[in-house]
C-alpha atoms as a PDB file:
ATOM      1  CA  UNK A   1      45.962  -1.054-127.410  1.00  0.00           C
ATOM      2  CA  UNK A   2      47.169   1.675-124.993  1.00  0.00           C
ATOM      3  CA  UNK A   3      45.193   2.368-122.236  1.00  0.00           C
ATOM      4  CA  UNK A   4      43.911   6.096-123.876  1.00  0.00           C
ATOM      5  CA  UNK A   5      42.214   4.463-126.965  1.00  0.00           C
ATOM      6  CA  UNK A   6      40.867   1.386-125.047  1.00  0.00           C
ATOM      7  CA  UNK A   7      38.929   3.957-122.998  1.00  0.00           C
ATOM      8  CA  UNK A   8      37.092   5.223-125.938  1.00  0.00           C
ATOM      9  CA  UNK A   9      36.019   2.000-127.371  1.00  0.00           C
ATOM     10  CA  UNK A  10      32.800   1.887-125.440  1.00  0.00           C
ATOM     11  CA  UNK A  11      31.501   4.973-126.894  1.00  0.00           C
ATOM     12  CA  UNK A  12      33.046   4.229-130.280  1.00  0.00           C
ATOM     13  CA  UNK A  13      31.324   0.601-130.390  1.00  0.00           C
ATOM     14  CA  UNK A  14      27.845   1.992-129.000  1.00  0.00           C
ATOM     15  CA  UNK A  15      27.435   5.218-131.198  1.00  0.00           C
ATOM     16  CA  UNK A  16      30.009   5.620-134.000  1.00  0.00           C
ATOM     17  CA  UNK A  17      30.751   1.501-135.350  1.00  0.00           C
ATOM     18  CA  UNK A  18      28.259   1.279-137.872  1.00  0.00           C
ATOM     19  CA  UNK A  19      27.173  -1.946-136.720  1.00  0.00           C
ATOM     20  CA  UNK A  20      23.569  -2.239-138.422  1.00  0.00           C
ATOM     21  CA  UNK A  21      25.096  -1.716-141.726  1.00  0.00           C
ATOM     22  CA  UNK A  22      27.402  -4.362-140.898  1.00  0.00           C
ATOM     23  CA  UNK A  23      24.884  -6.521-139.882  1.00  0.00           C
ATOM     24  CA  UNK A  24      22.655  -5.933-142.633  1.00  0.00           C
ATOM     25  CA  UNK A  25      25.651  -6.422-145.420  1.00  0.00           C
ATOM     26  CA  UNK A  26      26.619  -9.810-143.807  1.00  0.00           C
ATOM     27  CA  UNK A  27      23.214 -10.875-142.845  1.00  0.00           C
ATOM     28  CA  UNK A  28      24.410 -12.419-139.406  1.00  0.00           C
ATOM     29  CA  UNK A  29      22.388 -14.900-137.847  1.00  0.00           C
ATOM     30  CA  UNK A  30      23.359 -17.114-135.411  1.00  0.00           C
ATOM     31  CA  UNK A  31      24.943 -19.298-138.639  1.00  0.00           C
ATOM     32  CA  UNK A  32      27.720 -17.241-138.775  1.00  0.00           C
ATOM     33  CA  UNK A  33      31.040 -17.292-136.875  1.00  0.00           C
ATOM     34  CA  UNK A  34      32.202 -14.062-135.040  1.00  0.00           C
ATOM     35  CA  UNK A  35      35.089 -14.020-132.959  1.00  0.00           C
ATOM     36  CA  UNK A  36      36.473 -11.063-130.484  1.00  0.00           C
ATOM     37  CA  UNK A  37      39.794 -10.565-129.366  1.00  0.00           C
ATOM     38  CA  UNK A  38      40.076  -9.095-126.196  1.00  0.00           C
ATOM     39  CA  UNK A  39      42.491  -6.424-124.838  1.00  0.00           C
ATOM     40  CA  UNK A  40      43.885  -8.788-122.117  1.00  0.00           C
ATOM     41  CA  UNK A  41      44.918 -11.208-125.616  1.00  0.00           C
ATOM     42  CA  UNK A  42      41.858 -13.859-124.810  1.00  0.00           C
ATOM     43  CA  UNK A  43      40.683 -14.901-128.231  1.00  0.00           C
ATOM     44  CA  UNK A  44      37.032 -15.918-128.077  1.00  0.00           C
ATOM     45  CA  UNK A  45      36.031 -17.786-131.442  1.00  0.00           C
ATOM     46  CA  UNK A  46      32.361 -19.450-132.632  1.00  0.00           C
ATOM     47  CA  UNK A  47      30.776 -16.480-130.967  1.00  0.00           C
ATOM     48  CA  UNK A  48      27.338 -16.286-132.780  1.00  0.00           C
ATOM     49  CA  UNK A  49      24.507 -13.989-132.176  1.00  0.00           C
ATOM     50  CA  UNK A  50      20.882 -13.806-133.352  1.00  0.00           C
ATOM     51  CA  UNK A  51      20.281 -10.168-133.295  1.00  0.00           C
ATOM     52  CA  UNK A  52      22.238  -6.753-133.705  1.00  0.00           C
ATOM     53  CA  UNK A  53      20.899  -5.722-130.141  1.00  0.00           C
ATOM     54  CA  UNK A  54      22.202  -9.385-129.061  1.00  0.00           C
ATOM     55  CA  UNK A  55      26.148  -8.475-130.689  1.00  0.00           C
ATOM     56  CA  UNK A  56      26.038  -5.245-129.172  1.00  0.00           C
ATOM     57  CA  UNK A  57      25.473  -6.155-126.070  1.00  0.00           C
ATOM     58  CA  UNK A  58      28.297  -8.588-125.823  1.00  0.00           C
ATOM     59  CA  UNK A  59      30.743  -6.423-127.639  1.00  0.00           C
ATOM     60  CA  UNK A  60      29.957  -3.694-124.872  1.00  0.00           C
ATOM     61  CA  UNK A  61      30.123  -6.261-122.331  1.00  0.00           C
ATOM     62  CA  UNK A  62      33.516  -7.252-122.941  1.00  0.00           C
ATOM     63  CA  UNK A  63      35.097  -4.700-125.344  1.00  0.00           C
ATOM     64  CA  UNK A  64      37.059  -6.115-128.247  1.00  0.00           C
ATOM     65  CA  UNK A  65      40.604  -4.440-129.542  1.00  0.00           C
ATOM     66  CA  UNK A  66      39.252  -6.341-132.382  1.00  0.00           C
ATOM     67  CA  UNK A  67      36.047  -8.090-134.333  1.00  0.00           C
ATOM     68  CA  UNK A  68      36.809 -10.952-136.584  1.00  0.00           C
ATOM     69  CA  UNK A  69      33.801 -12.515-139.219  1.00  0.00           C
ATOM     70  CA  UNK A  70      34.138 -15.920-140.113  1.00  0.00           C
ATOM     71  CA  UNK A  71      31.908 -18.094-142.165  1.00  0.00           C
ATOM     72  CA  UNK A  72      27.963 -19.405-142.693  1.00  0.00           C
ATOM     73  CA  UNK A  73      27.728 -22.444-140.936  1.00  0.00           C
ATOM     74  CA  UNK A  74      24.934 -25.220-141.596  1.00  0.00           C
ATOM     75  CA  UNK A  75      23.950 -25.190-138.343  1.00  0.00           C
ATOM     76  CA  UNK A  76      24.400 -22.849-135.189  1.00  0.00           C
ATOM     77  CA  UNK A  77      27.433 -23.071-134.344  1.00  0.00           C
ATOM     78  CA  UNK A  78      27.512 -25.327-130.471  1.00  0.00           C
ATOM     79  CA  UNK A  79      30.557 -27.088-128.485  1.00  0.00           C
ATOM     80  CA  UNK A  80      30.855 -30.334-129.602  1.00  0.00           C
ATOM     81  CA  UNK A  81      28.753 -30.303-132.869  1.00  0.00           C
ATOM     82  CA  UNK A  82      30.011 -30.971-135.914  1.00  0.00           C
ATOM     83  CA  UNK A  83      30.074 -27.471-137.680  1.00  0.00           C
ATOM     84  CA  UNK A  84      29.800 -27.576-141.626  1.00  0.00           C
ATOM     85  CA  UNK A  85      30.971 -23.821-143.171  1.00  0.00           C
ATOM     86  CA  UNK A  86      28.221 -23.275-146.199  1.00  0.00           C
ATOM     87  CA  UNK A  87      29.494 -20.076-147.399  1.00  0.00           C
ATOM     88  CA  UNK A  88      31.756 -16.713-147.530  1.00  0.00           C
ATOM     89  CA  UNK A  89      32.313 -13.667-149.021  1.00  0.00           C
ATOM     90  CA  UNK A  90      35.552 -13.961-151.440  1.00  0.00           C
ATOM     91  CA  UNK A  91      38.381 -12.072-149.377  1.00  0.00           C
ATOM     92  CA  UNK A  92      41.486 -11.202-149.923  1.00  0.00           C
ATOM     93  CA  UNK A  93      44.483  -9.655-147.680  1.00  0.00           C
ATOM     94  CA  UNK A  94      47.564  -7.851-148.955  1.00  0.00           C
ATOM     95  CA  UNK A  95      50.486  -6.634-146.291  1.00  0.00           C
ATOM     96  CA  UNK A  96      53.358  -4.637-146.748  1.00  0.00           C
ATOM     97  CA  UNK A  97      55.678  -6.830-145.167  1.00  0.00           C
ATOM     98  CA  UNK A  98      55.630  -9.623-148.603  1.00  0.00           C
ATOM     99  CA  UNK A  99      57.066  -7.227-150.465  1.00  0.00           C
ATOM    100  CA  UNK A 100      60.371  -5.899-151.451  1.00  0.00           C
ATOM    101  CA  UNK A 101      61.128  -2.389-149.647  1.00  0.00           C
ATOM    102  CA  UNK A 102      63.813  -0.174-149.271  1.00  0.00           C
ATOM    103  CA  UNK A 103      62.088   3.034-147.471  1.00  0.00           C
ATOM    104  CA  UNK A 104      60.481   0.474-144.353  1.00  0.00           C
ATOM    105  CA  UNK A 105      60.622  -2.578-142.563  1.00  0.00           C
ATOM    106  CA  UNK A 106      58.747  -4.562-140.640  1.00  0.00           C
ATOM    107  CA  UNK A 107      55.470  -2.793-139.024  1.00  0.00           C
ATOM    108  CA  UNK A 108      56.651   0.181-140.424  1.00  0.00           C
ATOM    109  CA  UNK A 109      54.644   2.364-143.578  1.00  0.00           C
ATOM    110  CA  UNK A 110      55.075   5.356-145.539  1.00  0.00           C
ATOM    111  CA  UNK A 111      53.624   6.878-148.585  1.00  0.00           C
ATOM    112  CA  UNK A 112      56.012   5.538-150.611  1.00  0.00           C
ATOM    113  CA  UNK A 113      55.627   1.943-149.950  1.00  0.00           C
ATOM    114  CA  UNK A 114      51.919   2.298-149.802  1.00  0.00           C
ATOM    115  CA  UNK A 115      51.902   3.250-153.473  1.00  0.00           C
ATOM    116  CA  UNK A 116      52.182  -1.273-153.959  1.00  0.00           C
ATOM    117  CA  UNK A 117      49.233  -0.947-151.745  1.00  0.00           C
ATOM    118  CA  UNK A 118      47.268   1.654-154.282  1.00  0.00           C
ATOM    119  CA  UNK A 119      49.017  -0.374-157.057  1.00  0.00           C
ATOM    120  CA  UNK A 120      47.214  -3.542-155.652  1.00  0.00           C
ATOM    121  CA  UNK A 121      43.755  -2.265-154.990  1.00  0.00           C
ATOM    122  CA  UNK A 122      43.998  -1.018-159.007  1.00  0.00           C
ATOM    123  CA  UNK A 123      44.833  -4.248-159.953  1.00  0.00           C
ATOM    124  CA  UNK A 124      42.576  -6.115-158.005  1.00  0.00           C
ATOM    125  CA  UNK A 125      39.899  -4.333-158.705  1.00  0.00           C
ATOM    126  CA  UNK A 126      39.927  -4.819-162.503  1.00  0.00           C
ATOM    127  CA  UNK A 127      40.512  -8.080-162.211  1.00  0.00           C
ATOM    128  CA  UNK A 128      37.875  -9.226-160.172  1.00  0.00           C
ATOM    129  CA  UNK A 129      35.382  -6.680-161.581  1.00  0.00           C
ATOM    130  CA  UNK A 130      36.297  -7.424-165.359  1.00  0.00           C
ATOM    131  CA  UNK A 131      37.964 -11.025-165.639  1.00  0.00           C
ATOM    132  CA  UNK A 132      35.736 -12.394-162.876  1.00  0.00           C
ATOM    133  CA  UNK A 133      32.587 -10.554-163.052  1.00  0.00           C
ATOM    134  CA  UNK A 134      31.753  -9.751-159.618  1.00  0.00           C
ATOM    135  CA  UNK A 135      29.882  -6.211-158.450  1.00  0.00           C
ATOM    136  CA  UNK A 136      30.197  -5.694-154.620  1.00  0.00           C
ATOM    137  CA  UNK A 137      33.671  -5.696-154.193  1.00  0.00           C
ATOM    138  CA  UNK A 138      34.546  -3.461-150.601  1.00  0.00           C
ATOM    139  CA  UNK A 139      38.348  -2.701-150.069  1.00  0.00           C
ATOM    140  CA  UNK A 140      39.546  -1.422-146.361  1.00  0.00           C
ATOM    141  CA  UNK A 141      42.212  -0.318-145.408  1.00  0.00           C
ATOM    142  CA  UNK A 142      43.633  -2.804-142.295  1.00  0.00           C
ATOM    143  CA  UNK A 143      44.798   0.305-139.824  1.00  0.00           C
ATOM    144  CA  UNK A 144      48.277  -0.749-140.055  1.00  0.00           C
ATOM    145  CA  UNK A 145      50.200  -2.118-143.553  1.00  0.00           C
ATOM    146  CA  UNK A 146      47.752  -2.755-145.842  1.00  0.00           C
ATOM    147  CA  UNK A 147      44.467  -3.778-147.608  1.00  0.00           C
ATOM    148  CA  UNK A 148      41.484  -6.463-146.652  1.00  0.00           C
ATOM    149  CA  UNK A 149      39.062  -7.662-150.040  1.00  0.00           C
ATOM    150  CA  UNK A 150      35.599  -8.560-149.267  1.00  0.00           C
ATOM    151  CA  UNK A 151      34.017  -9.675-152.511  1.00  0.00           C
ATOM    152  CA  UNK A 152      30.060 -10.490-151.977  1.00  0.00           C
ATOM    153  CA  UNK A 153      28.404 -11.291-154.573  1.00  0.00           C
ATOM    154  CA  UNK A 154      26.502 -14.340-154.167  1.00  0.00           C
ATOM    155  CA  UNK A 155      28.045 -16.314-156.592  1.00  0.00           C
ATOM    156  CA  UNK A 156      31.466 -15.965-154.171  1.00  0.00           C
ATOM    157  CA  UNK A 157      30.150 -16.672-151.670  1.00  0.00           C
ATOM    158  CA  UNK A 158      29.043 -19.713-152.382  1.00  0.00           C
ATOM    159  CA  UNK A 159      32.684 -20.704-153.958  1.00  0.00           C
ATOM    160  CA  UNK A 160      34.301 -24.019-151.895  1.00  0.00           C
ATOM    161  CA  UNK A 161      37.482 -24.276-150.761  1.00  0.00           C
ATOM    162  CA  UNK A 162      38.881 -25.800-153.827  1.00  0.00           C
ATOM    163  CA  UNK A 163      37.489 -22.807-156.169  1.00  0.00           C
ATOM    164  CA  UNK A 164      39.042 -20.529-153.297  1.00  0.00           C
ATOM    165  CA  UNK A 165      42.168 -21.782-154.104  1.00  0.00           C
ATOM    166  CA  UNK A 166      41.984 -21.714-158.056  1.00  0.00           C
ATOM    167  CA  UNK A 167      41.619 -17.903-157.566  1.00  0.00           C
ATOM    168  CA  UNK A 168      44.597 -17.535-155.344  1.00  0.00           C
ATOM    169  CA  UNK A 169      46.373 -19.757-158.103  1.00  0.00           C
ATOM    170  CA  UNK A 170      45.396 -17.678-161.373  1.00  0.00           C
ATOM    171  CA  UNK A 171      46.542 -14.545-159.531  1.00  0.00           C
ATOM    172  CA  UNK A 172      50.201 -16.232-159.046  1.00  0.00           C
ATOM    173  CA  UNK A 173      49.906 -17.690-162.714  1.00  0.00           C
ATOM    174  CA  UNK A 174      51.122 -14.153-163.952  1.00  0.00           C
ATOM    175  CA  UNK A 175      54.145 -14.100-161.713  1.00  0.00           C
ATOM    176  CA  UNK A 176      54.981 -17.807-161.910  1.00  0.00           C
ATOM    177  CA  UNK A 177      54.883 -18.448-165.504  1.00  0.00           C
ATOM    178  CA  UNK A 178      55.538 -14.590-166.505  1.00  0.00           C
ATOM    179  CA  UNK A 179      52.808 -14.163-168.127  1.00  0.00           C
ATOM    180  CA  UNK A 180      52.197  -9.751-168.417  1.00  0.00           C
ATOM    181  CA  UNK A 181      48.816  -9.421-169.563  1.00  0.00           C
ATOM    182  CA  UNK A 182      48.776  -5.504-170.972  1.00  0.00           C
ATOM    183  CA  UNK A 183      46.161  -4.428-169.159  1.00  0.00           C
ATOM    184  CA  UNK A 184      48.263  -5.344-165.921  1.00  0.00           C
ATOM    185  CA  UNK A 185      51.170  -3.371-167.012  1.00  0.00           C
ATOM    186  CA  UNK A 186      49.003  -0.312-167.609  1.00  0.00           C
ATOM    187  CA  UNK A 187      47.697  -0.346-164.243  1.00  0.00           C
ATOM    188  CA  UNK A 188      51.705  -1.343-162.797  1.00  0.00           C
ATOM    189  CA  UNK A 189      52.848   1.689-164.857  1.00  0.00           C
ATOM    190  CA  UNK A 190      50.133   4.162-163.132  1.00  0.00           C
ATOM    191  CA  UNK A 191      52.478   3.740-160.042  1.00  0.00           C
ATOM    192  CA  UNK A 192      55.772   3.620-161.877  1.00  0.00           C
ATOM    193  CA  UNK A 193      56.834   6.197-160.000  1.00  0.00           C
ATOM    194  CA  UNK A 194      58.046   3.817-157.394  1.00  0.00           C
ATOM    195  CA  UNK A 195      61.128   3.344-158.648  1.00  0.00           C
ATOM    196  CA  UNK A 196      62.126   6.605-157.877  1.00  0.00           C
ATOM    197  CA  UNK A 197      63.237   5.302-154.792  1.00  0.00           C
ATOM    198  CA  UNK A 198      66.820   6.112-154.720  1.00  0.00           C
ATOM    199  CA  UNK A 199      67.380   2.438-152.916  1.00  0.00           C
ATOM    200  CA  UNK A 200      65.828   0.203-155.081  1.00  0.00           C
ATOM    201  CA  UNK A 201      68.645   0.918-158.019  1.00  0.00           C
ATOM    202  CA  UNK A 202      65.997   1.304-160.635  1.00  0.00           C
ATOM    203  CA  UNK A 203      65.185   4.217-162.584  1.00  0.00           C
ATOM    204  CA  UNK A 204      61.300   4.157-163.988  1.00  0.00           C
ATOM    205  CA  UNK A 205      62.617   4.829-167.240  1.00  0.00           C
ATOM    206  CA  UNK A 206      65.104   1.662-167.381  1.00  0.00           C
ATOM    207  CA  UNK A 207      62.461  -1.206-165.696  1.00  0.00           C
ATOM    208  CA  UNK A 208      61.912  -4.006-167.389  1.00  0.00           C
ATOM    209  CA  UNK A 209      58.583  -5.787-167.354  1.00  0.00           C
ATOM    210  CA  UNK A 210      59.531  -8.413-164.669  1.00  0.00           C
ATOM    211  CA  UNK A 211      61.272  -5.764-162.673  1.00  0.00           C
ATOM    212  CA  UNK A 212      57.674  -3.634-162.591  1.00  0.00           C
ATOM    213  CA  UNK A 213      55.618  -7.123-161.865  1.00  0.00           C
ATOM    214  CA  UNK A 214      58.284  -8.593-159.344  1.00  0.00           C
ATOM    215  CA  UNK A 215      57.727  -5.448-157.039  1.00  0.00           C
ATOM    216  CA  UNK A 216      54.731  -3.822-157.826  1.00  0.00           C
ATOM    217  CA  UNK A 217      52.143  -6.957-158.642  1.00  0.00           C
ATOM    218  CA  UNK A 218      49.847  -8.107-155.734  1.00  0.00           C
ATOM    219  CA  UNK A 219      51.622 -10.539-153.257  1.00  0.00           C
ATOM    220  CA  UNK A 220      48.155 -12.010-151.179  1.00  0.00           C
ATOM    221  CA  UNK A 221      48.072 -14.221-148.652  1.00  0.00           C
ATOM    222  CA  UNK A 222      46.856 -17.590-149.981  1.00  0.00           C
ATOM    223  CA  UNK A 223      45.242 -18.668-146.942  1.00  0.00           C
ATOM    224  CA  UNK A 224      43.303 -16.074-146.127  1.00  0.00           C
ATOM    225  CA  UNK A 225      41.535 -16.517-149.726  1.00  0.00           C
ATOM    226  CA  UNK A 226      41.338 -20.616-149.920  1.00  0.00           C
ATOM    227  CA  UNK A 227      40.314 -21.541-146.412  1.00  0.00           C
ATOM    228  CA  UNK A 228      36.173 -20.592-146.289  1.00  0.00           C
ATOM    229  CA  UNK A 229      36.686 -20.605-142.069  1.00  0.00           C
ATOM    230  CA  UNK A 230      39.269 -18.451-141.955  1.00  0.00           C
ATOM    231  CA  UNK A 231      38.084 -14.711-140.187  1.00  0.00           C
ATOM    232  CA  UNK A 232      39.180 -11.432-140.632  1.00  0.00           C
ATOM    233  CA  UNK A 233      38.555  -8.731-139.116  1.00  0.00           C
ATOM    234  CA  UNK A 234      35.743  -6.481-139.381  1.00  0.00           C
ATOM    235  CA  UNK A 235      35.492  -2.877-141.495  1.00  0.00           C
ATOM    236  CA  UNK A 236      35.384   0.027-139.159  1.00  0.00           C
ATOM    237  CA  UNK A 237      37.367  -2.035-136.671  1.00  0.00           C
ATOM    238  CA  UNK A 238      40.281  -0.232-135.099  1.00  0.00           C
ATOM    239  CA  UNK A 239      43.512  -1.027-135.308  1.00  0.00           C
ATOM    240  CA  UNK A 240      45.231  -2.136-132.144  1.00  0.00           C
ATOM    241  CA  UNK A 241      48.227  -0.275-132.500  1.00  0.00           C
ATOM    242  CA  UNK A 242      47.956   2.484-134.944  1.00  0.00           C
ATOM    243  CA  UNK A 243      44.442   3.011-133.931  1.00  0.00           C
ATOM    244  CA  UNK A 244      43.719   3.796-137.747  1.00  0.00           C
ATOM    245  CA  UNK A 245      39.952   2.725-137.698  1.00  0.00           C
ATOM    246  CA  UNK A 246      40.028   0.342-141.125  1.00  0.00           C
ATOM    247  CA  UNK A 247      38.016   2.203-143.363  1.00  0.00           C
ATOM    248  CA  UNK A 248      36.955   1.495-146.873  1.00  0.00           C
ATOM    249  CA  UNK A 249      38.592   2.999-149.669  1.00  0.00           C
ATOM    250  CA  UNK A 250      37.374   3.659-152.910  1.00  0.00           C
ATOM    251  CA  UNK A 251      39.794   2.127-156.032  1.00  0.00           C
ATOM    252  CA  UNK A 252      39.117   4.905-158.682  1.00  0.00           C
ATOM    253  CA  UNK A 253      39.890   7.453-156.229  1.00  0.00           C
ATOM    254  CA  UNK A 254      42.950   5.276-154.422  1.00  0.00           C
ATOM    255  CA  UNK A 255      45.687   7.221-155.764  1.00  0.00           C
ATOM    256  CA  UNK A 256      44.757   9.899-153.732  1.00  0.00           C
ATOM    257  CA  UNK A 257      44.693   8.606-150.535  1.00  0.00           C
ATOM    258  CA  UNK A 258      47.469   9.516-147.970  1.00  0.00           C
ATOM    259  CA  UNK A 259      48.300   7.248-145.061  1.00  0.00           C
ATOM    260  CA  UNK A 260      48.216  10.521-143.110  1.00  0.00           C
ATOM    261  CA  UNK A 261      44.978  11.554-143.540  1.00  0.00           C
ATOM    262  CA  UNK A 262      42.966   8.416-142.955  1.00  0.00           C
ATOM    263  CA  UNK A 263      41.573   8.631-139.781  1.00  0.00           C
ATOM    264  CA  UNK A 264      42.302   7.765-136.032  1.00  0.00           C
ATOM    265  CA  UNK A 265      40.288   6.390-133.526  1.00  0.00           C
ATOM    266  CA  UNK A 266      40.509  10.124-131.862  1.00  0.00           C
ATOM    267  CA  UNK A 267      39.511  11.767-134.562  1.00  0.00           C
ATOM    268  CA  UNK A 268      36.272  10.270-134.883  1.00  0.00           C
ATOM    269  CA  UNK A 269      35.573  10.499-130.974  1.00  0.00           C
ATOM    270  CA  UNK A 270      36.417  14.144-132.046  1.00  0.00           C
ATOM    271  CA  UNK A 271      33.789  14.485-134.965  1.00  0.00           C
ATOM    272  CA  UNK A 272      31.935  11.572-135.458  1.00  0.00           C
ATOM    273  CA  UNK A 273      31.205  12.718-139.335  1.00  0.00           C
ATOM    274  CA  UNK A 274      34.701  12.094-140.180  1.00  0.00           C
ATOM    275  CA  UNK A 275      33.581   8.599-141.033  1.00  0.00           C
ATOM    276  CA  UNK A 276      30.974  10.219-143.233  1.00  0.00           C
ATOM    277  CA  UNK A 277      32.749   9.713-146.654  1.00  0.00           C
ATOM    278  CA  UNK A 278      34.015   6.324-145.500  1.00  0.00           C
ATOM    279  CA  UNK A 279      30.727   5.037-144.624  1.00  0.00           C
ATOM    280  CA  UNK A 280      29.287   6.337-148.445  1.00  0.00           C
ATOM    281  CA  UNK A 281      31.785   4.347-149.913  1.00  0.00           C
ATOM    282  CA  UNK A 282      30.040   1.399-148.191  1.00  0.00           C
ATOM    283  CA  UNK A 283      26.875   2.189-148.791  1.00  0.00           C
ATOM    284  CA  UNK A 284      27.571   2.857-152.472  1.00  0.00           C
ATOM    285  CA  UNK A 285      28.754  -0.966-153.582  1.00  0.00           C
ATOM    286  CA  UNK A 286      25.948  -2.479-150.625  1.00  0.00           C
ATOM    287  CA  UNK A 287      22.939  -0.283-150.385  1.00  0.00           C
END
């Protein structure tokens, strides 16, 4: 993070980062693993705290670029204890850079290739909602090239690694054995307009099926999902080099979202409310 934004962390952290909602939606003890990654690159993991005053004061004592939650552990979490994860939310991570584009490459993101992002929350969302039956399921935006999934419900968060894993293998089920539910394709077809991409040599009128699944159906990273230790990073967190703060968004409203618009460390030091709608979202599916 340049030097600028890392300046106005303090007061971001102290008085902006909704950190007792945070608290309250994770219900962090000193059972659950937080880790901070500091601007220098030191990675401190098994951090555990037992009281929102107790966080704060470390995170303004040493100023994370970045705020990672991990699991519920049996125990507290000590050096040279055996430490048993109990539980997690259900989460899910979907980048940019597994999929098939022509407009960017790399760390690089424009509206048009965001549209498999909006495509993906759509998808997502009725899947989990509908075909799985969860409630409080929180997307956010990660500052940079896509989209973090926290699903809490109680019933996954209680899932084991093994269940983790079935849930990361139905989702590729539809690619791998190409099988096009039609509820999918009407939520693929919302974005169709994709193809309009003069590079990608197909014309929304001419796709096939498997064309519209192979580049528009959600690509996740399987380890994020299976693994019940594995961290990511916290909502409201900023990102390190876009410094995007990684706020929710809401699914039935996705398709109007612009990259552009979503907001910047700065302009929240420059009107705090700018979080305002972010932070109803939030409090909608937890409060």
């Amino acid at each position: 993070m340049d030097d600028q934004a890392y300046s106005m962390l303090p007061y971001f952290y102290e008085n902006i980062f909704p950190l007792e909602r945070i608290f309250q939606w994770l219900k962090i003890d000193e059972k659950r693993e937080i880790s901070f990654t500091l601007q220098n690159g030191m990675y401190l993991r098994y951090l555990n705290f037992k009281s929102k005053e107790e966080l704060l004061t470390k995170i303004l004592s040493t100023v994370p670029v970045k705020i990672d939650f991990g699991a519920v552990y049996a125990n507290r979490l000590r050096k040279g204890t055996e430490c048993i994860p109990v539980e997690k939310e259900l989460v899910f991570d979907i980048d940019l850079t597994d999929y098939k584009r022509t407009c960017c490459t790399g760390r690089n993101t424009c509206e048009t290739c965001f549209v498999l992002v909006k495509s993906a929350i759509k998808l997502l969302n009725y899947s989990l909602k509908e075909e799985f039956g969860f409630e409080k399921v929180l997307f956010v935006f990660s500052g940079g090239r896509g989209i973090h999934c926290w699903v809490s419900d109680d019933n996954a968060r209680s899932l084991n690694n093994s269940e983790r894993q079935s849930v990361t293998k139905f989702f590729d089920s539809v690619s791998k054995r190409k099988i096009f539910p039609t509820e999918y394709c009407n939520i693929l077809m919302e974005n169709i307009s994709y193809f309009n991409e003069p590079d990608l040599n197909i014309k929304p009128e001419t796709a096939t099926v498997e064309e519209i699944f192979e580049h528009l159906y959600i690509k996740l990273d399987k380890n994020v999902t299976s693994e019940i230790k594995h961290l990511l990073k916290s909502p409201f967190c900023v990102h390190s080099s876009t410094t995007k703060v990684c706020v929710p968004l809401d699914p039935e409203n996705i398709d109007t979202v612009l990259i552009e618009d979503l907001p910047t460390l700065q302009n929240v030091m420059d009107n705090p409310k700018t979080l305002d709608p972010y932070i109803r979202i939030f409090d909608q599916i937890f409060f």
